[in-house]
Protein backbone atom coordinates (compact mmCIF):
# COMPACT_ATOMS: atom_id res chain seq x y z
CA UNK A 1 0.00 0.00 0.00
CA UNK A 2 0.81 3.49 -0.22
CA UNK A 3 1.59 6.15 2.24
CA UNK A 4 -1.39 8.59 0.76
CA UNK A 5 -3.84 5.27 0.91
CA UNK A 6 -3.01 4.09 4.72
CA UNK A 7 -3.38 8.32 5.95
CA UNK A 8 -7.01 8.26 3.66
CA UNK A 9 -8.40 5.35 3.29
CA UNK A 10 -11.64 5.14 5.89
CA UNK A 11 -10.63 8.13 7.38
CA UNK A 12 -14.36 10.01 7.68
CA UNK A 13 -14.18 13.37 7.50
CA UNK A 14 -13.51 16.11 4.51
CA UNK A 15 -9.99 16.28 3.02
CA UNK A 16 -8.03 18.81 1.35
CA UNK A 17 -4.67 17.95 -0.50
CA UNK A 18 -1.87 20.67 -1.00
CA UNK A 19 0.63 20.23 -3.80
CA UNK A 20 3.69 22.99 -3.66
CA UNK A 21 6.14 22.36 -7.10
CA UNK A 22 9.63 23.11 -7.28
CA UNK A 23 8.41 26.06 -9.16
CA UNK A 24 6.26 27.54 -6.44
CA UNK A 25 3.36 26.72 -7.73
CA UNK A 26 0.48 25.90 -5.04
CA UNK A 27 -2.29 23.88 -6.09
CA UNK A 28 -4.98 21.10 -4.10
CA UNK A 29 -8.04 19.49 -4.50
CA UNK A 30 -10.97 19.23 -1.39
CA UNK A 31 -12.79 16.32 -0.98
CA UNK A 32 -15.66 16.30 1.22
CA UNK A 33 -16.56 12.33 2.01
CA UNK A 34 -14.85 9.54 2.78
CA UNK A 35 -12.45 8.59 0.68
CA UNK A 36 -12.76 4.58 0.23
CA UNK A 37 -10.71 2.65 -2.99
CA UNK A 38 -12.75 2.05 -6.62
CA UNK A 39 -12.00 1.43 -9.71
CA UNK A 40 -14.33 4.30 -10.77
CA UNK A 41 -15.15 8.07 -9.51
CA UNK A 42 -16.80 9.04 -6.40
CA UNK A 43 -17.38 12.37 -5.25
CA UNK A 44 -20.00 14.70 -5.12
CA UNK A 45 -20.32 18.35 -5.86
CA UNK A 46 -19.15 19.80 -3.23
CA UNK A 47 -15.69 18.58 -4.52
CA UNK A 48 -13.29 21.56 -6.15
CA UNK A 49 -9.87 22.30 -7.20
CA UNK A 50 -8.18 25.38 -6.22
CA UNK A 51 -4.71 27.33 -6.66
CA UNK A 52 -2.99 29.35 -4.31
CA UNK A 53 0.15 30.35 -6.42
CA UNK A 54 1.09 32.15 -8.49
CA UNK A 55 -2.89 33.04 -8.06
CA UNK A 56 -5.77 32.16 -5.43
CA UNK A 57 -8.56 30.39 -8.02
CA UNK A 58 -11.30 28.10 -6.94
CA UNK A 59 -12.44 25.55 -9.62
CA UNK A 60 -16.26 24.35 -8.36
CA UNK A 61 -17.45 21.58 -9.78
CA UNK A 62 -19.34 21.88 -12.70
CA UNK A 63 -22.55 19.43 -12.22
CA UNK A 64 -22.28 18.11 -16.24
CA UNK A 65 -20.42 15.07 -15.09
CA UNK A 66 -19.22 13.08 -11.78
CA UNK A 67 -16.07 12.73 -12.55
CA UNK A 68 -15.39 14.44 -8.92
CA UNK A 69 -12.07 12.00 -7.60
CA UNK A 70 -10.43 8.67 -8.67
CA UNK A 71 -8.28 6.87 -6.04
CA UNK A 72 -6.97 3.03 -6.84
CA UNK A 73 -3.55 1.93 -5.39
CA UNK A 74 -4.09 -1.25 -5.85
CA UNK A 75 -7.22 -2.86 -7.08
CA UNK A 76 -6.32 -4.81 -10.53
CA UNK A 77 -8.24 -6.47 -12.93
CA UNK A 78 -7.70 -9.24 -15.95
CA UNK A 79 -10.47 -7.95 -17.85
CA UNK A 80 -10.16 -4.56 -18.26
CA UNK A 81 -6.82 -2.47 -17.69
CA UNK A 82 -7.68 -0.58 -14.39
CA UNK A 83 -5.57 2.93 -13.97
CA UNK A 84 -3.37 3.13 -10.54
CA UNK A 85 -3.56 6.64 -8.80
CA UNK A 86 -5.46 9.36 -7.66
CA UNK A 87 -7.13 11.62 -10.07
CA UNK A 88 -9.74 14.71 -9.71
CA UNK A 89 -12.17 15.72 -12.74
CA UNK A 90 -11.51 14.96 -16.51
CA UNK A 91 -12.05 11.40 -17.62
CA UNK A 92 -9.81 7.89 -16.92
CA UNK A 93 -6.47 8.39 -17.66
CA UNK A 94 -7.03 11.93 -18.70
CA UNK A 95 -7.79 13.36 -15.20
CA UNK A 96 -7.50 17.16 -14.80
CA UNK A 97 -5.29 17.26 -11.45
């Protein structure tokens, strides 16, 4: 398992992930529920993604979808090629964060 998955994994109550880059670049995602292991997205729309360098932006979810948060460390599959990470909005492997 993965250090992210053991600190997450049926821990109950809201998250919010900061990512700081070499550049200085700021960046996170909030996730308000449980955060439990799937091979699909879960989420709701209180989920966002936010910056807070080089500029504070807030990016709500948008309701057309709910593709809100992807999380598999290690759930695998023969039928169908299952992705391994953690991904927030876009679509499987093409996540937007």
């Amino acid at each position: 398992t993965t250090r992210l998955q053991h600190c997450v994994v049926g821990y109950c109550g809201p998250t919010l992930i900061v990512v700081s880059t070499t550049d200085g670049d700021v960046f996170g995602a909030y996730m308000p529920l449980p955060w439990t292991e799937h091979t699909d997205y879960q989420g709701n729309n209180d989920c966002f993604l936010f910056t807070l360098q080089p500029t504070l932006r807030v990016f709500p979810a948008t309701g057309h979808k709910t593709n809100y948060m992807y999380f598999n460390a290690t759930i695998k599959s023969k039928e169908k090629e299952l992705h391994r990470g953690i991904g927030f909005g876009g679509r499987i492997p093409y996540f937007r964060l």
